[in-house]
Every structure is written in C-alpha cells, then in structure tokens.
C-alpha atoms as a PDB file:
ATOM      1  CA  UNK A   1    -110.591  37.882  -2.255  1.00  0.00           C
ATOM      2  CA  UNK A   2    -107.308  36.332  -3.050  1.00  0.00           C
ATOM      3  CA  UNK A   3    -104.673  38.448  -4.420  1.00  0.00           C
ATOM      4  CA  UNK A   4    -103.378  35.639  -6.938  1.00  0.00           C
ATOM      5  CA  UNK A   5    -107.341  35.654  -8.541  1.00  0.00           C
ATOM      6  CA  UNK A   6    -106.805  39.600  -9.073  1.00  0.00           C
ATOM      7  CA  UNK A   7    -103.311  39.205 -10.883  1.00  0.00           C
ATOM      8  CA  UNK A   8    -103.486  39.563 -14.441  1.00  0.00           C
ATOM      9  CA  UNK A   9    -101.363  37.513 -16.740  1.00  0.00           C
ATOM     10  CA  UNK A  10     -98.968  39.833 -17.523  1.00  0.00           C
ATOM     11  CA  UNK A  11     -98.453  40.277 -13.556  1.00  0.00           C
ATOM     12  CA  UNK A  12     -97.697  36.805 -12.952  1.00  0.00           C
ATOM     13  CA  UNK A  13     -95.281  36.937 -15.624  1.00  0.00           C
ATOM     14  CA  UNK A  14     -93.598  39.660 -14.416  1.00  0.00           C
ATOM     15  CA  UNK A  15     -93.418  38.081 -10.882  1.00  0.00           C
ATOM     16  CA  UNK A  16     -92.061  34.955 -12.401  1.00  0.00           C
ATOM     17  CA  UNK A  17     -88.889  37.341 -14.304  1.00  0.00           C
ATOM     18  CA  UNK A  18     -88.484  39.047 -10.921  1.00  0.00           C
ATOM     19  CA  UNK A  19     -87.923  35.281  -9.308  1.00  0.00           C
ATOM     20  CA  UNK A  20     -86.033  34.117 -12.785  1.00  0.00           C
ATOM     21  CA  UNK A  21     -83.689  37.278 -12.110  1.00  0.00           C
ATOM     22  CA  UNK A  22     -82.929  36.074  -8.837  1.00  0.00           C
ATOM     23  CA  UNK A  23     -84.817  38.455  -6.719  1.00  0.00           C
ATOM     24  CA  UNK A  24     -86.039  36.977  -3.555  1.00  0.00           C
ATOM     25  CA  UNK A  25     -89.279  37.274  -1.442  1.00  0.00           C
ATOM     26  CA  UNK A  26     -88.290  40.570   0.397  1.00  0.00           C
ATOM     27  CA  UNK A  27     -87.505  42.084  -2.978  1.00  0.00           C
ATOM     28  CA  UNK A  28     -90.594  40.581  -4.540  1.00  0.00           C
ATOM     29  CA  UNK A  29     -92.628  42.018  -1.783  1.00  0.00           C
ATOM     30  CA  UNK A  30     -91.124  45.500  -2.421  1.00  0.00           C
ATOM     31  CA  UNK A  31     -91.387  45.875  -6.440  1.00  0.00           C
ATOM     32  CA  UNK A  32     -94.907  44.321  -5.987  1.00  0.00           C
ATOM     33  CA  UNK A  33     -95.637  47.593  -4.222  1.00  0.00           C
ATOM     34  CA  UNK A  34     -93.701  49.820  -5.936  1.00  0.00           C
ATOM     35  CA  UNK A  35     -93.945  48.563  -9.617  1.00  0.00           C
ATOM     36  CA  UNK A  36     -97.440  47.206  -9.492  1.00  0.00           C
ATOM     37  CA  UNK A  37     -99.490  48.826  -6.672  1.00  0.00           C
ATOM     38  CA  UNK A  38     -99.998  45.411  -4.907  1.00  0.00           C
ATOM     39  CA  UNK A  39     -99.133  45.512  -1.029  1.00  0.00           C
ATOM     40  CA  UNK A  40     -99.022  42.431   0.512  1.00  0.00           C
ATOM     41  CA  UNK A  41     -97.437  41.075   3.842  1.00  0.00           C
ATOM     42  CA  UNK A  42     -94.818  38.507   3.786  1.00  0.00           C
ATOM     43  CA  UNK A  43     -96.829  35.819   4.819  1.00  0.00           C
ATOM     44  CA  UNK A  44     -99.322  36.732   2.411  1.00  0.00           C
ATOM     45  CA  UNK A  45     -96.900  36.654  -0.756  1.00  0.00           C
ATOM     46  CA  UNK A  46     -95.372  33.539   0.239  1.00  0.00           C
ATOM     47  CA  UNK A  47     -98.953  32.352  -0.390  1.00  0.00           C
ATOM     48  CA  UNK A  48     -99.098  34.222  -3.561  1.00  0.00           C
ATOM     49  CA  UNK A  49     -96.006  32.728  -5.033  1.00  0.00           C
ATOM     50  CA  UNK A  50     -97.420  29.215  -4.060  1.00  0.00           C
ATOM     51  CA  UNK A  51    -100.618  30.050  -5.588  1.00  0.00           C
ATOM     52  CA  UNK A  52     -99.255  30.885  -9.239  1.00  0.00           C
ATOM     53  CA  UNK A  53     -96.693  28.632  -8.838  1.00  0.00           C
ATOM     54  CA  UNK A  54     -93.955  30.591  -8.744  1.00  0.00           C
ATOM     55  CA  UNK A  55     -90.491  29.262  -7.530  1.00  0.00           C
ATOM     56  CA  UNK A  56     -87.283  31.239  -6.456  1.00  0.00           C
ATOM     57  CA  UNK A  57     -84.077  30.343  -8.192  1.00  0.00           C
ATOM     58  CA  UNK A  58     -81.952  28.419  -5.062  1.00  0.00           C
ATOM     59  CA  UNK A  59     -79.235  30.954  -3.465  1.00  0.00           C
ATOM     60  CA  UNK A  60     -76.008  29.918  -4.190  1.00  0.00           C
ATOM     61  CA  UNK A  61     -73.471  29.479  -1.458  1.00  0.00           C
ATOM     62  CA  UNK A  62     -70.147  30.632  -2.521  1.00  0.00           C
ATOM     63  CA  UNK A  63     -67.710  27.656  -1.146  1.00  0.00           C
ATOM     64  CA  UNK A  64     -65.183  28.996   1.263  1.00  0.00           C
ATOM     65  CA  UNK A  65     -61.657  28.270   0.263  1.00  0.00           C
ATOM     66  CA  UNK A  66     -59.310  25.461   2.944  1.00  0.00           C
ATOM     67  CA  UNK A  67     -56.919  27.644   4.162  1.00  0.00           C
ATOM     68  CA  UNK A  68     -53.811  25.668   4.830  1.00  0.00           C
ATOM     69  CA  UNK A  69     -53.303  25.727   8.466  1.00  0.00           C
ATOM     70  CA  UNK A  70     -50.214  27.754   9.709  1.00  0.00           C
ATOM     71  CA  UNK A  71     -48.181  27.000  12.676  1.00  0.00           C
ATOM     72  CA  UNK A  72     -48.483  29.751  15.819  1.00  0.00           C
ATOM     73  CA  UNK A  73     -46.091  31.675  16.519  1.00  0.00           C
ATOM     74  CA  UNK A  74     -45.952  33.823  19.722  1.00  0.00           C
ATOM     75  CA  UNK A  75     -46.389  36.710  17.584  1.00  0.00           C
ATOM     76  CA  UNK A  76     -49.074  35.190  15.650  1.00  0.00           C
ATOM     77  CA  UNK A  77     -51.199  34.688  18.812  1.00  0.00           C
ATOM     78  CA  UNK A  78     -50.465  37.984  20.354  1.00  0.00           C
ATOM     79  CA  UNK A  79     -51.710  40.203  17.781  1.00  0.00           C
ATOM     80  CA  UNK A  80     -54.745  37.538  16.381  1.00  0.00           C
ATOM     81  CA  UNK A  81     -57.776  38.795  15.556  1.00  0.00           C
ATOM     82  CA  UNK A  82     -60.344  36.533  14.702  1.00  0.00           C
ATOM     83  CA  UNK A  83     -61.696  36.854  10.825  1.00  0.00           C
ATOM     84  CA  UNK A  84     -65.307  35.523  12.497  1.00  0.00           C
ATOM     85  CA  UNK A  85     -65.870  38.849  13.501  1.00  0.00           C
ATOM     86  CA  UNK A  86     -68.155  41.364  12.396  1.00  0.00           C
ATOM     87  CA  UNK A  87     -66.307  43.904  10.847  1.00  0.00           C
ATOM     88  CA  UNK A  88     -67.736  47.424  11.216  1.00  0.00           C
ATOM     89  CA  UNK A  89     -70.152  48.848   8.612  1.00  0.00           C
ATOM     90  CA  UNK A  90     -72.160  45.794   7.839  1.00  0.00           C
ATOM     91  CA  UNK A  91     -69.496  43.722   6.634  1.00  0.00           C
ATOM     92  CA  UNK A  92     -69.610  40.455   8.771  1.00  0.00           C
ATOM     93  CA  UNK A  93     -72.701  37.992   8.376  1.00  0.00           C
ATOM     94  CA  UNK A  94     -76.063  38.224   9.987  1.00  0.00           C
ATOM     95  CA  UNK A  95     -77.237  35.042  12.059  1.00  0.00           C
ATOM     96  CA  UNK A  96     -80.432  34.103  13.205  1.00  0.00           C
ATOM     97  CA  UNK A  97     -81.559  31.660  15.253  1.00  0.00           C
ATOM     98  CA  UNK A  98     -85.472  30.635  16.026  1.00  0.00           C
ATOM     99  CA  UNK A  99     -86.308  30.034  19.385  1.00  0.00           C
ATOM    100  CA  UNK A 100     -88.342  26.571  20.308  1.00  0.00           C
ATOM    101  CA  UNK A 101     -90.260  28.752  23.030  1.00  0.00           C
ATOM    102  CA  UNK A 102     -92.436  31.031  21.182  1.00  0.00           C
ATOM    103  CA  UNK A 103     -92.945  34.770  22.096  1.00  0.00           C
ATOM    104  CA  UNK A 104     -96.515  34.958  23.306  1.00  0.00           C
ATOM    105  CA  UNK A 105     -98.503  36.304  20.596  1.00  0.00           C
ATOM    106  CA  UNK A 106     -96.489  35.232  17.623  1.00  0.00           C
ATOM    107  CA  UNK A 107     -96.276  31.939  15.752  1.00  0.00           C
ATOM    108  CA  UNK A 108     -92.553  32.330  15.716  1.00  0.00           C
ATOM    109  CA  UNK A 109     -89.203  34.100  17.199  1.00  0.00           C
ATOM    110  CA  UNK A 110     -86.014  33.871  17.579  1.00  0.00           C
ATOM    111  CA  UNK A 111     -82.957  35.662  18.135  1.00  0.00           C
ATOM    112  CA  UNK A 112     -80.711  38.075  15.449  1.00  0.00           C
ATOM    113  CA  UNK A 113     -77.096  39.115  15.402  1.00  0.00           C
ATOM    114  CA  UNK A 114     -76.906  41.898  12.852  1.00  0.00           C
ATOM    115  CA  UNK A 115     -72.944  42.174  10.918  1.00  0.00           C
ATOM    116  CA  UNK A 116     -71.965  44.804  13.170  1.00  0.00           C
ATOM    117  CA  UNK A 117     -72.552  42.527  16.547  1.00  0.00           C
ATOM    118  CA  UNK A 118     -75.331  44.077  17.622  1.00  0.00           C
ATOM    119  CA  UNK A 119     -77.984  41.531  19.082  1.00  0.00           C
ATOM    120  CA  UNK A 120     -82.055  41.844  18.943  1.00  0.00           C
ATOM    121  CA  UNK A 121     -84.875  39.311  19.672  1.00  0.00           C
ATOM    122  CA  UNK A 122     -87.237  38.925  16.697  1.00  0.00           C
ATOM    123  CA  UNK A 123     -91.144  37.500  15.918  1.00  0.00           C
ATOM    124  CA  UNK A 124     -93.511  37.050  13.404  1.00  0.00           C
ATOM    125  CA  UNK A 125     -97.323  37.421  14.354  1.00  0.00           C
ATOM    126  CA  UNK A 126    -100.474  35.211  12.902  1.00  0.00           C
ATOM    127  CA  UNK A 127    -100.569  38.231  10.245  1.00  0.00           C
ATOM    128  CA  UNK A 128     -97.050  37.391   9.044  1.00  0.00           C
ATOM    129  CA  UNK A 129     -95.785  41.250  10.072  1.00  0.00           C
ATOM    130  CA  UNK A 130     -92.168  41.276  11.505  1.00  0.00           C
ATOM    131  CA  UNK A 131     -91.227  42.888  14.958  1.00  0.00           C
ATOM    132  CA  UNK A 132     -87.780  43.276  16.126  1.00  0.00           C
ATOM    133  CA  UNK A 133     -86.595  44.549  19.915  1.00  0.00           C
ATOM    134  CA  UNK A 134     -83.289  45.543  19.753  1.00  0.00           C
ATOM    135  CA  UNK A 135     -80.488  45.160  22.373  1.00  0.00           C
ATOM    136  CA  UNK A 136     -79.434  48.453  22.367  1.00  0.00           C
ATOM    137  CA  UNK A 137     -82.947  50.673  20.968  1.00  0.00           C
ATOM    138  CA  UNK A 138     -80.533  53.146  19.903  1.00  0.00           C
ATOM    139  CA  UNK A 139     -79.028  51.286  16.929  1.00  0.00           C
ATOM    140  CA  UNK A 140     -80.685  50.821  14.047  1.00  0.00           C
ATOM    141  CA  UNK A 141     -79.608  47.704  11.459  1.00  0.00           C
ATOM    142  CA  UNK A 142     -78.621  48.871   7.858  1.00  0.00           C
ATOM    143  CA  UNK A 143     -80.858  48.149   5.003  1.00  0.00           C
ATOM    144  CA  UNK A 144     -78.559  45.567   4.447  1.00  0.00           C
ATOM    145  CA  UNK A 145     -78.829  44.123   7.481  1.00  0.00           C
ATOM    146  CA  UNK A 146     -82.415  43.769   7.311  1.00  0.00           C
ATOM    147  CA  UNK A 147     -81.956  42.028   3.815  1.00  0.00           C
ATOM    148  CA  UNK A 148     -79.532  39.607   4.959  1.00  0.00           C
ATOM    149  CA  UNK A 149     -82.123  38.999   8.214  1.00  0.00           C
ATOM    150  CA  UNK A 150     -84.733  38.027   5.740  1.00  0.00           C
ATOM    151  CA  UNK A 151     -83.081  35.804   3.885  1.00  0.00           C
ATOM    152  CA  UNK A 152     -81.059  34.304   6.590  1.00  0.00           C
ATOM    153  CA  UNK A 153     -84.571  33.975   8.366  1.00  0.00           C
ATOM    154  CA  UNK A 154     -85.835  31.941   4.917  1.00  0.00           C
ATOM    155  CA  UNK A 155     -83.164  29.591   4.589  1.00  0.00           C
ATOM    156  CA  UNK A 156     -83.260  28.802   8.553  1.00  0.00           C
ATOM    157  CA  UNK A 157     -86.966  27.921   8.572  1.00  0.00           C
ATOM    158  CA  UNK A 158     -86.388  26.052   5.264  1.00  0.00           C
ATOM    159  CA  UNK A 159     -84.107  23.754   7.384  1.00  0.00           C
ATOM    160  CA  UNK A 160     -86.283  23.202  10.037  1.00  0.00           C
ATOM    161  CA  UNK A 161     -89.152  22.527   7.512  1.00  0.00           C
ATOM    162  CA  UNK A 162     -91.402  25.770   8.075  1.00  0.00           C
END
C-alpha cells in the first residue's frame, strides 16, 4: 500500500507547512519519523511528495559579492592562502559530483568532498538507501556535512535532470 493513501488530511497539511517553512527532503524524511511515526526511505518520500503534490520552496543562493581585484605584491603571494579552502570544523562547502559509470549494484554514484577536505565515493541502491565509503574510514562527516551532502546531491541531479 502506498504511504500517500494512508496519510490523513491533517498529515498532508502538515507536510505541506514543513515544505512552506523551508524544510527540505532530508528534514522532511526525519520529522516524518519523528513527529508522525511514518518511516520512509528517500526515494520513497520523494514519491510521496509527488503524490500529494507537495513542492519545496526553491533554495536560495546567496550572490557572492565582486571583490575588486588587488594587485600582488611579493608579500601578498608569499603568505596567500586560498579562501577556496575548507576551513576546519565544517566550515568550507561540500561538493559532489555523480559519476557517468555507475557502481555495480546502484542506480547512481558519485564522488563527495565533505567541508573539511576529506574525500568519499558515494551510491544510491534500487531501494533509494544511501552508502558512503570513505577515504580515510576513520573520519566520520559532521551532521552537517551529511546535510549539506543531501542537498548538494538534490540540486546536482536536478541539473542533470534526475
């Protein structure tokens, strides 16, 4: 049985103010569970929101700033450090990338680089379940890592029209 023909009226509303507030599918998927009782995969509640028609509010994309460009100076160049960087703690931005080979057994993968430079190769099987093989198996990413991964992961499959 579908999950959408089990949700009341009063659920799909409240899904629809989690989505109105902004929330996106990884915090949908959470609250669902937490707030409601309902667990559902990823895959599985991006059918859901498609089913009751539910749409996420668009993520706005703060607009970087021109910096005006400044000569070099020797002393500039010897002591640069490069603002691209992850900055330790989870500062810097998560990348992802997904990989036109696919990882036997999934439908797709790709490759992450968490904000704090560490690298891990990721996939998504027919069930919709994440997996993730880190680099180096003895760091773990931050919860905010994994957040930005998600939605990093969303807006890169948007682009290549998955």
């Amino acid at each position: 049985m579908s999950v959408a023909k089990s949700l009341s009226e009063e659920q799909i509303a409240q899904i629809q103010g989690w989505a109105d507030e902004g929330a996106g599918l990884p915090e949908i998927q959470r609250r669902l569970n937490s707030d409601l009782g309902i667990k559902v995969t990823y895959m599985e509640l991006r059918f859901l929101m498609d089913d009751i028609g539910v749409v996420l509010k668009p993520v706005e994309v703060p607009k970087e700033e021109e910096k005006p460009e400044e000569p070099e100076t020797p002393e500039s160049v010897e002591g640069e450090t490069a603002d691209d960087e992850a900055a330790p703690g989870g500062e810097g931005k998560v990348t992802v990338t997904i990989s036109e080979l696919v990882r036997p057994g999934a439908m797709v993968s790709g490759r992450v680089i968490f904000a704090n430079g560490q690298g891990a190769n990721w996939w998504m099987d027919q069930m919709g379940r994440l997996g993730m093989d880190a680099d180096d198996p003895s760091q773990r990413p931050t919860e905010e890592d994994l957040k930005g991964f998600q939605q990093e992961l969303q807006r890169v499959a948007r682009e290549k029209g998955m």
